[in-house]
N, C-alpha and C. Protein backbone atom coordinates (compact mmCIF):
# COMPACT_ATOMS: atom_id res chain seq x y z
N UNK A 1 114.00 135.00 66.67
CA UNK A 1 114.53 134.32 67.85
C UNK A 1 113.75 134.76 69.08
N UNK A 2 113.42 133.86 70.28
CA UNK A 2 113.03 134.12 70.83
C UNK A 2 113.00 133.25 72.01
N UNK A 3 113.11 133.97 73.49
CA UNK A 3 113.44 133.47 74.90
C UNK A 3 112.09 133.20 74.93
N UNK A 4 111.12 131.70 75.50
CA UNK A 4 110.52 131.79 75.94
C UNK A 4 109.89 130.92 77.54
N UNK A 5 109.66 131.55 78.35
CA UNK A 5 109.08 130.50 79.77
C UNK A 5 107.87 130.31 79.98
N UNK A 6 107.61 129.13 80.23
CA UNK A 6 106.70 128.12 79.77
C UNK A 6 105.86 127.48 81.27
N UNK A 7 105.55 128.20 82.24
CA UNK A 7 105.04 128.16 83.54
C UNK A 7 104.08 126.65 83.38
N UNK A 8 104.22 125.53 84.00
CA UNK A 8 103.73 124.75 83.88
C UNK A 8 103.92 123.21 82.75
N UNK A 9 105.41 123.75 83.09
CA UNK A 9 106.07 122.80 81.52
C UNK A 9 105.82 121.98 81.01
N UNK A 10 105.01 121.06 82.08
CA UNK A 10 104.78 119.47 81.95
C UNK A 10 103.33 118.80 81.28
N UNK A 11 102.56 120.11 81.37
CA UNK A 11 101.09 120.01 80.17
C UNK A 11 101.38 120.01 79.06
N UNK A 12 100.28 119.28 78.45
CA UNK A 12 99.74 118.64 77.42
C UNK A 12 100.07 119.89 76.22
N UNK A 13 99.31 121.19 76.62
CA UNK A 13 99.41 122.19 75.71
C UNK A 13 101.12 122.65 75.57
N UNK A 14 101.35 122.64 76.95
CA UNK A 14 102.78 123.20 77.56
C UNK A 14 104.21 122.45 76.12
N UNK A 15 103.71 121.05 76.17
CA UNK A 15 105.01 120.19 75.58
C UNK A 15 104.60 120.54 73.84
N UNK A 16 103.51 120.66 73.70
CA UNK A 16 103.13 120.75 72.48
C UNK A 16 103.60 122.01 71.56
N UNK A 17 103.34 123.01 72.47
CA UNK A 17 104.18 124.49 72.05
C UNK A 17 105.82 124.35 72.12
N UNK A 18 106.55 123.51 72.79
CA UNK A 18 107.62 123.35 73.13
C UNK A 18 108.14 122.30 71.73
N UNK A 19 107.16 121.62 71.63
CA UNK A 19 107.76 121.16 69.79
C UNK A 19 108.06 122.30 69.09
N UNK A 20 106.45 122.96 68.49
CA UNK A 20 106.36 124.05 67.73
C UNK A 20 107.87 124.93 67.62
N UNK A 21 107.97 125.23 69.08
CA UNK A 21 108.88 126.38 69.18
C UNK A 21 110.84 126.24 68.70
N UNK A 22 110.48 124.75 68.96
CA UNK A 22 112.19 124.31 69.04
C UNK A 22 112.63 123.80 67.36
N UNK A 23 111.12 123.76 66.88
CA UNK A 23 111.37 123.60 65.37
C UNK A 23 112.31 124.30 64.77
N UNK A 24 112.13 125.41 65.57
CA UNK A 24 113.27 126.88 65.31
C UNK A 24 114.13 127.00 65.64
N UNK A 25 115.48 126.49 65.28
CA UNK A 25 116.77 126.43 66.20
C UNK A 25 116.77 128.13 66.67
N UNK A 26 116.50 128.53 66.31
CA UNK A 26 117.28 130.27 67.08
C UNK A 26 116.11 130.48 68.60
N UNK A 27 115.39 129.11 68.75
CA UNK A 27 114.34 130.01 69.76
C UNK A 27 114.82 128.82 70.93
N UNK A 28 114.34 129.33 71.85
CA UNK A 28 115.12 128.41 73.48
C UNK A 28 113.88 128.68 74.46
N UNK A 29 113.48 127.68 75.15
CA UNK A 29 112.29 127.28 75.82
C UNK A 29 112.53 126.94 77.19
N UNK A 30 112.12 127.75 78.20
CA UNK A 30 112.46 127.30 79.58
C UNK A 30 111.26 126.75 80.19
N UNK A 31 111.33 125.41 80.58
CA UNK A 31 109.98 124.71 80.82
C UNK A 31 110.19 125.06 83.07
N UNK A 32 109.15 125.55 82.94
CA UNK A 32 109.08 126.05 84.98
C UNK A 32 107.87 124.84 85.42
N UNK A 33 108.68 123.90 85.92
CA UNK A 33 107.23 122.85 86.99
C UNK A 33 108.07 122.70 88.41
N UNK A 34 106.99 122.26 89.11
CA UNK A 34 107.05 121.25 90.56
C UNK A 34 108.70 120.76 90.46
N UNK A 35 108.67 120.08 89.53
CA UNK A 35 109.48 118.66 89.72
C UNK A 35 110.22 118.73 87.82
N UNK A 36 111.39 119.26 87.91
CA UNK A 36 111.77 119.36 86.29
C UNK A 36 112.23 117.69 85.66
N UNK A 37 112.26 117.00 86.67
CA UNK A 37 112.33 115.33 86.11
C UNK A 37 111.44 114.94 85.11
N UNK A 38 110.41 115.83 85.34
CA UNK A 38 108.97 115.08 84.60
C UNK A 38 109.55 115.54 83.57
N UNK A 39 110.31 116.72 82.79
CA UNK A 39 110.38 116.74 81.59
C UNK A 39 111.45 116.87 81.01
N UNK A 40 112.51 115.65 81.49
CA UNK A 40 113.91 115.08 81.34
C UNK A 40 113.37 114.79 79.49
N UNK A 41 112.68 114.02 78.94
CA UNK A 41 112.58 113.86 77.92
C UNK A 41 113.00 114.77 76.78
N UNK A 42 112.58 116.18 77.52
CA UNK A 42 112.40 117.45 76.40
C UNK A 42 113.44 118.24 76.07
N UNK A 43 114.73 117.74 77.50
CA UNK A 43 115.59 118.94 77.54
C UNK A 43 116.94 118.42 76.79
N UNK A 44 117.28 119.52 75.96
CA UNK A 44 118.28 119.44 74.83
C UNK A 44 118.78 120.63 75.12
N UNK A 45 119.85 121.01 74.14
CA UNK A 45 120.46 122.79 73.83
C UNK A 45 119.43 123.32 73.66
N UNK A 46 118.64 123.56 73.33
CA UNK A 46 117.11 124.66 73.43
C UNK A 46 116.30 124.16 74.47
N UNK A 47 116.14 123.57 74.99
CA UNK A 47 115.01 123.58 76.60
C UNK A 47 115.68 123.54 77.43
N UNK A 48 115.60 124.05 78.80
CA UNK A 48 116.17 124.02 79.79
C UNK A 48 114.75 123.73 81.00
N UNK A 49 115.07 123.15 81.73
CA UNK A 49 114.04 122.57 82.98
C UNK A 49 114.22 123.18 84.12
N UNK A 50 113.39 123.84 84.86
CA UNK A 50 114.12 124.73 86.21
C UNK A 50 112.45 123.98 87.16
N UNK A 51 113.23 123.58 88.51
CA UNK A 51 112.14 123.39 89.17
C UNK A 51 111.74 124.22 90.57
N UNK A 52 110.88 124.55 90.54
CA UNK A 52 109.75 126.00 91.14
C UNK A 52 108.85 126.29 90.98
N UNK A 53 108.04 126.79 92.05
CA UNK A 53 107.15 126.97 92.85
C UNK A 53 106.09 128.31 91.67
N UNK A 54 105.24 128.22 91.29
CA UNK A 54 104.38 129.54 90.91
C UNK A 54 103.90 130.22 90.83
N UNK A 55 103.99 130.24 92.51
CA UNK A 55 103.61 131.05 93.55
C UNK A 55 104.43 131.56 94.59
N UNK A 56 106.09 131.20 94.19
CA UNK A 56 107.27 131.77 94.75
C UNK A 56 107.60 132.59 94.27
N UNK A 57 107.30 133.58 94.49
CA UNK A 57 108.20 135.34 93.31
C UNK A 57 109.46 135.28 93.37
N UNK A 58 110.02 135.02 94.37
CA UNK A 58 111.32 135.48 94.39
C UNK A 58 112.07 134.41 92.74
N UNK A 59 111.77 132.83 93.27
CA UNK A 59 112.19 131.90 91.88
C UNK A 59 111.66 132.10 90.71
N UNK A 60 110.41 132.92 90.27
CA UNK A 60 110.11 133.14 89.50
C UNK A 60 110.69 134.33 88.59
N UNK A 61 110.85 134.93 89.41
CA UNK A 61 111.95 136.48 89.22
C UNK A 61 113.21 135.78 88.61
N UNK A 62 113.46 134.95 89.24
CA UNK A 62 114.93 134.51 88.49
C UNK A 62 114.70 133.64 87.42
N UNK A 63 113.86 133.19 87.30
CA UNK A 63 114.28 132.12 86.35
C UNK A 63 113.42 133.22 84.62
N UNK A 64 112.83 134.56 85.03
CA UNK A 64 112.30 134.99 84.03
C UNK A 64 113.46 136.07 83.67
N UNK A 65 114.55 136.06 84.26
CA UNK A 65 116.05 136.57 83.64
C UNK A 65 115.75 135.90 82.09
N UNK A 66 116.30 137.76 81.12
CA UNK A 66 116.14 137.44 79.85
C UNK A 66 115.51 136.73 78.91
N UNK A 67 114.42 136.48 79.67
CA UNK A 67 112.97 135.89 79.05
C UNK A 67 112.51 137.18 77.63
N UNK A 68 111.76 136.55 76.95
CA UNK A 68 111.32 137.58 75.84
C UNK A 68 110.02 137.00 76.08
N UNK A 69 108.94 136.45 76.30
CA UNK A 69 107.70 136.26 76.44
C UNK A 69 107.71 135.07 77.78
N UNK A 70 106.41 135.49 79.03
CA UNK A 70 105.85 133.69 79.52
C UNK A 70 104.67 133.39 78.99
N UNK A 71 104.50 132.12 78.86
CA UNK A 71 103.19 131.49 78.78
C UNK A 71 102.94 130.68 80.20
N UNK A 72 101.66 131.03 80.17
CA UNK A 72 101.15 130.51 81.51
C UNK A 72 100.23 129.58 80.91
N UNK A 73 100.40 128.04 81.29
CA UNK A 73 99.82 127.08 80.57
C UNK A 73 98.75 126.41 81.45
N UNK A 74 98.82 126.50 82.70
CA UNK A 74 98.35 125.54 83.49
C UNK A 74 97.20 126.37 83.67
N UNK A 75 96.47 127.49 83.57
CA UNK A 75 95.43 127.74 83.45
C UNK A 75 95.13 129.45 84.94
N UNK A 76 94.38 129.79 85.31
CA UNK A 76 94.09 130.91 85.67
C UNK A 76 92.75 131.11 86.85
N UNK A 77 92.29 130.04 87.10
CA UNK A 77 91.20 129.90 87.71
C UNK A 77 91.39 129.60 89.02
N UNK A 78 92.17 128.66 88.98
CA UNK A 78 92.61 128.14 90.66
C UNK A 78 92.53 129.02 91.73
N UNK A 79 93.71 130.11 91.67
CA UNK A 79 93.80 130.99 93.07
C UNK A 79 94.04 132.42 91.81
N UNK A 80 93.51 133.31 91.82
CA UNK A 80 94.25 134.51 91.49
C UNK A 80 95.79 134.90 91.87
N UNK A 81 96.08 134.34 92.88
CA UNK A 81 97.12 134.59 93.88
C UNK A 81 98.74 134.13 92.20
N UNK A 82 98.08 133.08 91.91
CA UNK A 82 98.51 132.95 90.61
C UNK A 82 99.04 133.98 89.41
N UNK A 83 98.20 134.46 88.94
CA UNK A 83 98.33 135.73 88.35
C UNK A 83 99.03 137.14 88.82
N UNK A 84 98.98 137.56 90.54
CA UNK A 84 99.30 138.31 90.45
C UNK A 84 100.62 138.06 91.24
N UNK A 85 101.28 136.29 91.18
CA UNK A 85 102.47 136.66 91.53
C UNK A 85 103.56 136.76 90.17
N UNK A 86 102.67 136.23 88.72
CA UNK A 86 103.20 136.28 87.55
C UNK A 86 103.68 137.65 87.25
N UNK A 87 102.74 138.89 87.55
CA UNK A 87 102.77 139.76 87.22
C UNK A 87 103.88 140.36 88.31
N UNK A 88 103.86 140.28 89.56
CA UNK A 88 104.58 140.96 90.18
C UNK A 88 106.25 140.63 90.00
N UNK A 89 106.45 139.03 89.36
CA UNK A 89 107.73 138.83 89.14
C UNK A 89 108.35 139.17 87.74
N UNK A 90 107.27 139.05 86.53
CA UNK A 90 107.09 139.59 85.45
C UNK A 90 108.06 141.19 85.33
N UNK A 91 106.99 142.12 86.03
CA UNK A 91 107.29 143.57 86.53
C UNK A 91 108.93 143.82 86.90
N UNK A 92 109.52 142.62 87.98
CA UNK A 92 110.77 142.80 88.54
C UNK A 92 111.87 142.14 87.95
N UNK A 93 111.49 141.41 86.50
CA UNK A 93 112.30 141.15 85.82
C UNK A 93 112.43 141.78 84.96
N UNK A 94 111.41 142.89 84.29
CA UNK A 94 111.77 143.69 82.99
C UNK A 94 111.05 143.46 81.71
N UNK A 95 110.32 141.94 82.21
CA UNK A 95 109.52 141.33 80.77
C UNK A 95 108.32 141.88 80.78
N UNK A 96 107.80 141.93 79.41
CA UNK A 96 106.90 142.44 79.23
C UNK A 96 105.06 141.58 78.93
N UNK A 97 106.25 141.09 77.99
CA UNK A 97 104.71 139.93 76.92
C UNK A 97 104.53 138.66 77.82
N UNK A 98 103.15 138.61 78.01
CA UNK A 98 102.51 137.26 78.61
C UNK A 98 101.21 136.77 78.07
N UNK A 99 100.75 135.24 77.79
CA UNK A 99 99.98 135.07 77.46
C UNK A 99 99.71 133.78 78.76
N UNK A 100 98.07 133.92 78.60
CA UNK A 100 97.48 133.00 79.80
C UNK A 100 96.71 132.76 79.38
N UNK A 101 96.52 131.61 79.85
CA UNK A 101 95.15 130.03 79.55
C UNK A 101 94.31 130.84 80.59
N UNK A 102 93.37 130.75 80.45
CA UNK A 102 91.72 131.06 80.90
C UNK A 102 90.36 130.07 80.70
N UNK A 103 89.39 130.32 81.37
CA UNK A 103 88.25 129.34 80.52
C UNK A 103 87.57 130.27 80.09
N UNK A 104 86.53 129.49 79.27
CA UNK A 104 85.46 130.35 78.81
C UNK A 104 84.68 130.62 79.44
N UNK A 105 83.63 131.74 79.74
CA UNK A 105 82.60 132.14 80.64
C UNK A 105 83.28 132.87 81.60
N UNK A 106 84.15 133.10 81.45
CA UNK A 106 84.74 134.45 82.52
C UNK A 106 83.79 135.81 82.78
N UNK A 107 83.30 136.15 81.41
CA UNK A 107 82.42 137.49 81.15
C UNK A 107 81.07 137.09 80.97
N UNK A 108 80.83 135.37 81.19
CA UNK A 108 79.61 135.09 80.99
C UNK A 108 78.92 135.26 79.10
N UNK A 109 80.14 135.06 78.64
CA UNK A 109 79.50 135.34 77.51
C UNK A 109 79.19 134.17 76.82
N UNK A 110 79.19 133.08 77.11
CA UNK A 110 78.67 131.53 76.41
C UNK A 110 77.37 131.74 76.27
N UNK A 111 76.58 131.28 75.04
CA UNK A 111 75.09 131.47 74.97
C UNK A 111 74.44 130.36 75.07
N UNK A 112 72.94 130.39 75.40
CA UNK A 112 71.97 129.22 75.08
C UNK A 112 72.58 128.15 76.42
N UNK A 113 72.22 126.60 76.24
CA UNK A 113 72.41 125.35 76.69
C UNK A 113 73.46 125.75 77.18
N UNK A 114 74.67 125.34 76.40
CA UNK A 114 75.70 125.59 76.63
C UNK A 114 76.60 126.24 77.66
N UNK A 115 76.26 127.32 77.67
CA UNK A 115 76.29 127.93 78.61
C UNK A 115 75.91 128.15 79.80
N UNK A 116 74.93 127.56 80.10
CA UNK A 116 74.10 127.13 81.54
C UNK A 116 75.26 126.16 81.82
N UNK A 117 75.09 124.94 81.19
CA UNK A 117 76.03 123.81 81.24
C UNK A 117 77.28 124.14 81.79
N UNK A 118 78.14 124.91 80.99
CA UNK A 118 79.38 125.22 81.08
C UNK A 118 79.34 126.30 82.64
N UNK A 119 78.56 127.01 83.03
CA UNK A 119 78.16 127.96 84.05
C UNK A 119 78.49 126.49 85.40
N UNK A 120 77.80 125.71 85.00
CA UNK A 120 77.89 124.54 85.90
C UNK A 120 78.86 123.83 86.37
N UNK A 121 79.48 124.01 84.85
CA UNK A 121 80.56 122.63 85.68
C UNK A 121 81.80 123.57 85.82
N UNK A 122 81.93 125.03 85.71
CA UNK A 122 83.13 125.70 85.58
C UNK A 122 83.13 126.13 87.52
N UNK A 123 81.57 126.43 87.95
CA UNK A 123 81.64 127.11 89.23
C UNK A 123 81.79 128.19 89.55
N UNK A 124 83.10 128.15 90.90
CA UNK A 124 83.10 129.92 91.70
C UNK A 124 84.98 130.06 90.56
N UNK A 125 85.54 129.31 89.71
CA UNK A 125 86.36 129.27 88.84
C UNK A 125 86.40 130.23 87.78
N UNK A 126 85.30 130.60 87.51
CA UNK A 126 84.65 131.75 86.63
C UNK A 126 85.16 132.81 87.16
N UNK A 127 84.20 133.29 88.38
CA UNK A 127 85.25 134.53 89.15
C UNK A 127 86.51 134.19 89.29
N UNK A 128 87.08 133.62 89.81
CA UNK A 128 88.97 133.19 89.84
C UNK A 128 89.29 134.18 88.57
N UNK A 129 88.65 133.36 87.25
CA UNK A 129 89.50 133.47 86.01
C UNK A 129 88.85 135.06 85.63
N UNK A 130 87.99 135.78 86.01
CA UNK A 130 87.69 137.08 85.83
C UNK A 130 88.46 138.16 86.49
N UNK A 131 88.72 137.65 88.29
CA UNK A 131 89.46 138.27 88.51
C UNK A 131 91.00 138.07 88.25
N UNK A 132 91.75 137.41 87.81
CA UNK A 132 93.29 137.28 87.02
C UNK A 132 92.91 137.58 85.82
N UNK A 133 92.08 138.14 84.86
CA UNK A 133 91.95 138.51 83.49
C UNK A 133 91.91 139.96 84.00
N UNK A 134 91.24 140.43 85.07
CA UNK A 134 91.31 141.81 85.50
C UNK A 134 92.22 142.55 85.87
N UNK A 135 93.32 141.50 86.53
CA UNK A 135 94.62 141.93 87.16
C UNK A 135 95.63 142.07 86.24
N UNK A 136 95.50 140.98 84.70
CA UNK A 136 96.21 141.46 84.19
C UNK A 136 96.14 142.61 82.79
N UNK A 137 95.14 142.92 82.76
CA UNK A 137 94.35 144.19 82.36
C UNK A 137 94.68 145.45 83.46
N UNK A 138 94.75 145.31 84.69
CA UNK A 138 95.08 146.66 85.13
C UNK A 138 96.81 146.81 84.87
N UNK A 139 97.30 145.56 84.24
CA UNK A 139 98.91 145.67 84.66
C UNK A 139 99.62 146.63 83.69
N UNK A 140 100.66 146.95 83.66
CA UNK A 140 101.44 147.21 82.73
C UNK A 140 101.95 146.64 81.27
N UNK A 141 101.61 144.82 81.48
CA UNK A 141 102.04 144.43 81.00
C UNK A 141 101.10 143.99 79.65
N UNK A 142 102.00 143.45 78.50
CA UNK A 142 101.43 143.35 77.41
C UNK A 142 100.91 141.67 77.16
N UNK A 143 99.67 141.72 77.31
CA UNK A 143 99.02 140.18 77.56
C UNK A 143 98.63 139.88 76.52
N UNK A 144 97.88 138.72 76.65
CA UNK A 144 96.78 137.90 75.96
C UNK A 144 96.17 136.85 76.55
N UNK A 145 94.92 136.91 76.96
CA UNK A 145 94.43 135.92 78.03
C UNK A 145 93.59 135.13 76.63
N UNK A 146 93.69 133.55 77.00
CA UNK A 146 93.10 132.89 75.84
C UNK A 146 92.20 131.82 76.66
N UNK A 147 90.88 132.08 76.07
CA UNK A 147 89.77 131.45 76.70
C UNK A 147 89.04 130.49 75.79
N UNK A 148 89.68 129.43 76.14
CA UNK A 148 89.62 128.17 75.88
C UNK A 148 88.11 127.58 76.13
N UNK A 149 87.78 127.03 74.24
CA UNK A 149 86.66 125.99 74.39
C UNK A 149 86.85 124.80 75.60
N UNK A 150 86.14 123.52 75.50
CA UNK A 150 86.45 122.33 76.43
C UNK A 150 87.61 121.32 74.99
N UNK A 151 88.87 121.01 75.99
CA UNK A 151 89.91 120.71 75.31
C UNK A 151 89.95 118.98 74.92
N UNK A 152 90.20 118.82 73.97
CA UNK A 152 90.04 117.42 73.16
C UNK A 152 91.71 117.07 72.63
N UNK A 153 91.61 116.40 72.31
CA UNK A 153 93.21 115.75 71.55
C UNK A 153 93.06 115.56 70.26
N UNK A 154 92.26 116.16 69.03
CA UNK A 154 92.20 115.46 68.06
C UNK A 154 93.37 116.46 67.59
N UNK A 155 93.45 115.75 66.03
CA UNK A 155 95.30 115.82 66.00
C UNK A 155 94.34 116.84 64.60
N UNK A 156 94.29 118.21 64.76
CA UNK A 156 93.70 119.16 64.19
C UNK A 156 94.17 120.42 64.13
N UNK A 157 94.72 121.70 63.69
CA UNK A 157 94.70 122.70 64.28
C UNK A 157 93.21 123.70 63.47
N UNK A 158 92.23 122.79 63.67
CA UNK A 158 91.14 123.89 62.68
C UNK A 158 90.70 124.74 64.15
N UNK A 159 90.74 125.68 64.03
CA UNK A 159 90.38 126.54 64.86
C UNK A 159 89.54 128.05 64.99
N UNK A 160 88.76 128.63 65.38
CA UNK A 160 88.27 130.17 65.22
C UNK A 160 88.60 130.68 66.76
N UNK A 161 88.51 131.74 66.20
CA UNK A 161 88.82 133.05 67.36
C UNK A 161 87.92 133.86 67.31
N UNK A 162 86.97 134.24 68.61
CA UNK A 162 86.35 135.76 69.24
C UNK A 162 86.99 136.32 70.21
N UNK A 163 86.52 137.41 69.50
CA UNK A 163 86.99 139.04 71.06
C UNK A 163 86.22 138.74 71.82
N UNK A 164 86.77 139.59 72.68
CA UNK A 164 86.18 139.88 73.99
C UNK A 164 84.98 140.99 73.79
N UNK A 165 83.66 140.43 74.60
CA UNK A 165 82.48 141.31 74.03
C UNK A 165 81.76 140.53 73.11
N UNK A 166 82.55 140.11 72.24
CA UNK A 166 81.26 138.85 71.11
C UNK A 166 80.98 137.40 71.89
N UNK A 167 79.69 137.12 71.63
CA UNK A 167 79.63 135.77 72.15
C UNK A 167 80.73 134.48 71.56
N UNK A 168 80.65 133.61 72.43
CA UNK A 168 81.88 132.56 72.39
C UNK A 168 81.16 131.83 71.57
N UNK A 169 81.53 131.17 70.84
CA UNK A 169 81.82 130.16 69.55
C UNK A 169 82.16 128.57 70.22
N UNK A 170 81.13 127.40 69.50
CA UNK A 170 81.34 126.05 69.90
C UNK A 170 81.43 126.14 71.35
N UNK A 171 81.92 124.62 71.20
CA UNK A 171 81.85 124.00 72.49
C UNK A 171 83.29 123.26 72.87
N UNK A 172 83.96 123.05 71.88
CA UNK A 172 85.28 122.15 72.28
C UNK A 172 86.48 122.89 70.95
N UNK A 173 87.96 122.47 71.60
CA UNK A 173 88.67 122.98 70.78
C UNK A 173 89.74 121.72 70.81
N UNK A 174 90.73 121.56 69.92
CA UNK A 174 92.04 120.48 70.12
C UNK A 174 93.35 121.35 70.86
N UNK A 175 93.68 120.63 71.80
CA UNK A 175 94.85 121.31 72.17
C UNK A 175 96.11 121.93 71.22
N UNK A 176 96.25 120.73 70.13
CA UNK A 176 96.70 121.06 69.44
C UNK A 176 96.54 122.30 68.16
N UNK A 177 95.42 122.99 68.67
CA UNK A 177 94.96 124.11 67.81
C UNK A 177 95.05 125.18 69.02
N UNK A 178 95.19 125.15 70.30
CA UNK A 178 95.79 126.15 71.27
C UNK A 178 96.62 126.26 70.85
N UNK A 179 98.15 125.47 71.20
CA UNK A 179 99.66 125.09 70.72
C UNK A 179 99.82 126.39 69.57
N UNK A 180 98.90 126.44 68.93
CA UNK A 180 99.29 126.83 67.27
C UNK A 180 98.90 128.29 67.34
N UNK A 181 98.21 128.44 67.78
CA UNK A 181 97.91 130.00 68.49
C UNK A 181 98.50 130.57 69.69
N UNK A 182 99.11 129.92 70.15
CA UNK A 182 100.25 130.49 71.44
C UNK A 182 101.57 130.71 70.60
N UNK A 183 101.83 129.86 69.79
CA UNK A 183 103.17 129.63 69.01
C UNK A 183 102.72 130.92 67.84
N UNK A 184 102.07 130.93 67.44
CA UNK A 184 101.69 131.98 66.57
C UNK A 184 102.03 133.62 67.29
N UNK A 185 101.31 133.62 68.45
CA UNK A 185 101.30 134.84 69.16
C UNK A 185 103.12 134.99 69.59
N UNK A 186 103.29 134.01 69.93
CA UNK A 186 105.21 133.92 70.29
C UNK A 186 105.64 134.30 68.90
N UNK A 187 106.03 134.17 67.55
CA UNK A 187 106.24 134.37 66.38
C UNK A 187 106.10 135.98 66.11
N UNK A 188 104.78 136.32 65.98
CA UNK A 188 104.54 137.61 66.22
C UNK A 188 103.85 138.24 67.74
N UNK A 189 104.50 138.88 68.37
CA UNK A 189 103.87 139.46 69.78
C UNK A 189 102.58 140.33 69.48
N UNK A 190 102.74 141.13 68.49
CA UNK A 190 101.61 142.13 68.24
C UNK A 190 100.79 141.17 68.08
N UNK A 191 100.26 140.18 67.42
CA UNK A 191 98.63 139.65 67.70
C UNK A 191 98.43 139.05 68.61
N UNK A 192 97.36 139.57 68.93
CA UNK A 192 96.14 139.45 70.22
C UNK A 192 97.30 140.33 71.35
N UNK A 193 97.66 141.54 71.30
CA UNK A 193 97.98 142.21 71.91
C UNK A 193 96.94 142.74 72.68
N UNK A 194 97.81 142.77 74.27
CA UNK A 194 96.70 143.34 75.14
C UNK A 194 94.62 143.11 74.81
N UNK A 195 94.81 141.95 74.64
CA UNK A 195 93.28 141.20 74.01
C UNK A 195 92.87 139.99 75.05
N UNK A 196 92.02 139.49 74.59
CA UNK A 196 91.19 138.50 75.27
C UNK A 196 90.08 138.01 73.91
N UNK A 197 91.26 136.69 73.83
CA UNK A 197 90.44 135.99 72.60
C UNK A 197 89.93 134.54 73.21
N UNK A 198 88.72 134.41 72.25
CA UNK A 198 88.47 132.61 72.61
C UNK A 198 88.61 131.90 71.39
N UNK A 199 89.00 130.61 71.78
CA UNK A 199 89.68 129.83 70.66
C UNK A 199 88.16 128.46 70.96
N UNK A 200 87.93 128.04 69.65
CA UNK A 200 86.86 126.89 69.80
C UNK A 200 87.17 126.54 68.22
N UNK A 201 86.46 124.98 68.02
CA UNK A 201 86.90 124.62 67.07
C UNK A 201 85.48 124.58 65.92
N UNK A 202 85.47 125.38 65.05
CA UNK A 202 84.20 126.04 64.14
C UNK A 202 83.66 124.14 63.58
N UNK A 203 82.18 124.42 63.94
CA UNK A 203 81.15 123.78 63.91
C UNK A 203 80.94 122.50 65.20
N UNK A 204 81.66 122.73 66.11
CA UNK A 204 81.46 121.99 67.67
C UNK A 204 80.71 122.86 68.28
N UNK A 205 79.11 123.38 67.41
CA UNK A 205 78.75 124.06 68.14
C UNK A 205 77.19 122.77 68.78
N UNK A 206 77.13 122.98 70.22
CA UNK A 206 75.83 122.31 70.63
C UNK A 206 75.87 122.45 72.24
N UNK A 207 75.06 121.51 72.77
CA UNK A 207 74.20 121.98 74.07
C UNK A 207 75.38 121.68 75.05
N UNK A 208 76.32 120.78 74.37
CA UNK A 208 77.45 119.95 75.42
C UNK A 208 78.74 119.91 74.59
N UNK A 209 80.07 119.67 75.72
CA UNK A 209 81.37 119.32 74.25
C UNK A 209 80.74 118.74 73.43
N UNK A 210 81.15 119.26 72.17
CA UNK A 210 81.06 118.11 71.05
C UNK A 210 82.34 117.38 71.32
């Protein structure tokens, strides 16, 4: 069983884990957006919709009452300011386990083409997502930052995983093979404890998404 909040409820990856999870009657899903209308569809006795700000601590603090894991779906690059208000409301609620969307090339570790490429179209986003992978590495808390190939919809979960330190793998992944590795990590907390994995989908390897 398991409490989980779902920062960004209304993504693609966000609703997809929110299947996974509710498959499980004993587990309950708190979806956190803008505007909780957008995901009137989802909410039953296991989802609940709270609408707030993710960059308001104080609402974030409350709504992570008796949470057992967040996922941060909407990604890590934008503002750091992001990350370290997760962590600071995280901290003042008592929770521990968090996992966060990231891109790839944070550490610069994409090789060849590819990586120039991806260097390109990611930007000054790179630093963003280095420094919130850093912040939540100095934290207390028990993470997993997941650094995402370029995201596709095919209805797949074939997927590989590298550490942090090995070069990144392919070029594109299915959301639906994130979903399955967030839901996995929710299932069991110990994997990819306190880690930094990248998820890509084995043989999308080339100069551009495959």
């Amino acid at each position: 069983m398991a409490n989980v909040l779902i920062l960004g409820g209304n993504g693609a990856i966000a609703r997809l884990v929110t299947a996974n999870l509710t498959a499980n009657a004993d587990n309950h899903v708190t979806l956190y957006l803008r505007n909780a209308d957008r995901v009137s569809d989802l909410v039953n006795a296991q989802v609940t919709a709270v609408t707030g700000d993710v960059l308001d601590e104080s609402a974030l603090t409350t709504a992570m009452a008796n949470q057992d894991i967040v996922f941060v779906s909407m990604g890590a690059t934008g503002t750091v300011k992001l990350t370290e208000t997760v962590i600071a409301a995280m901290q003042a609620a008592g929770v521990a386990r968090v996992i966060s969307v990231n891109d790839l090339g944070i550490y610069d570790e994409v090789p060849g083409k590819f990586g120039e490429w991806n260097k390109q179209m990611i930007g000054k986003g790179a630093q963003v997502g280095k420094a919130s992978d850093d912040a939540l590495v100095a934290s207390n808390l028990d993470y997993t930052t997941l650094r995402l190939a370029w995201l596709n919809n095919r209805d797949n979960t074939d997927y590989e995983l590298t550490q942090k330190g090995d070069p990144f793998k392919g070029t594109s992944v299915s959301r639906k093979s994130v979903a399955a590795v967030v839901t996995k990590i929710i299932a069991d907390p110990t994997f990819a404890s306190r880690a930094s994995i990248g998820i890509d989908q084995p043989g999308t390897d080339g100069d551009t998404p495959m």
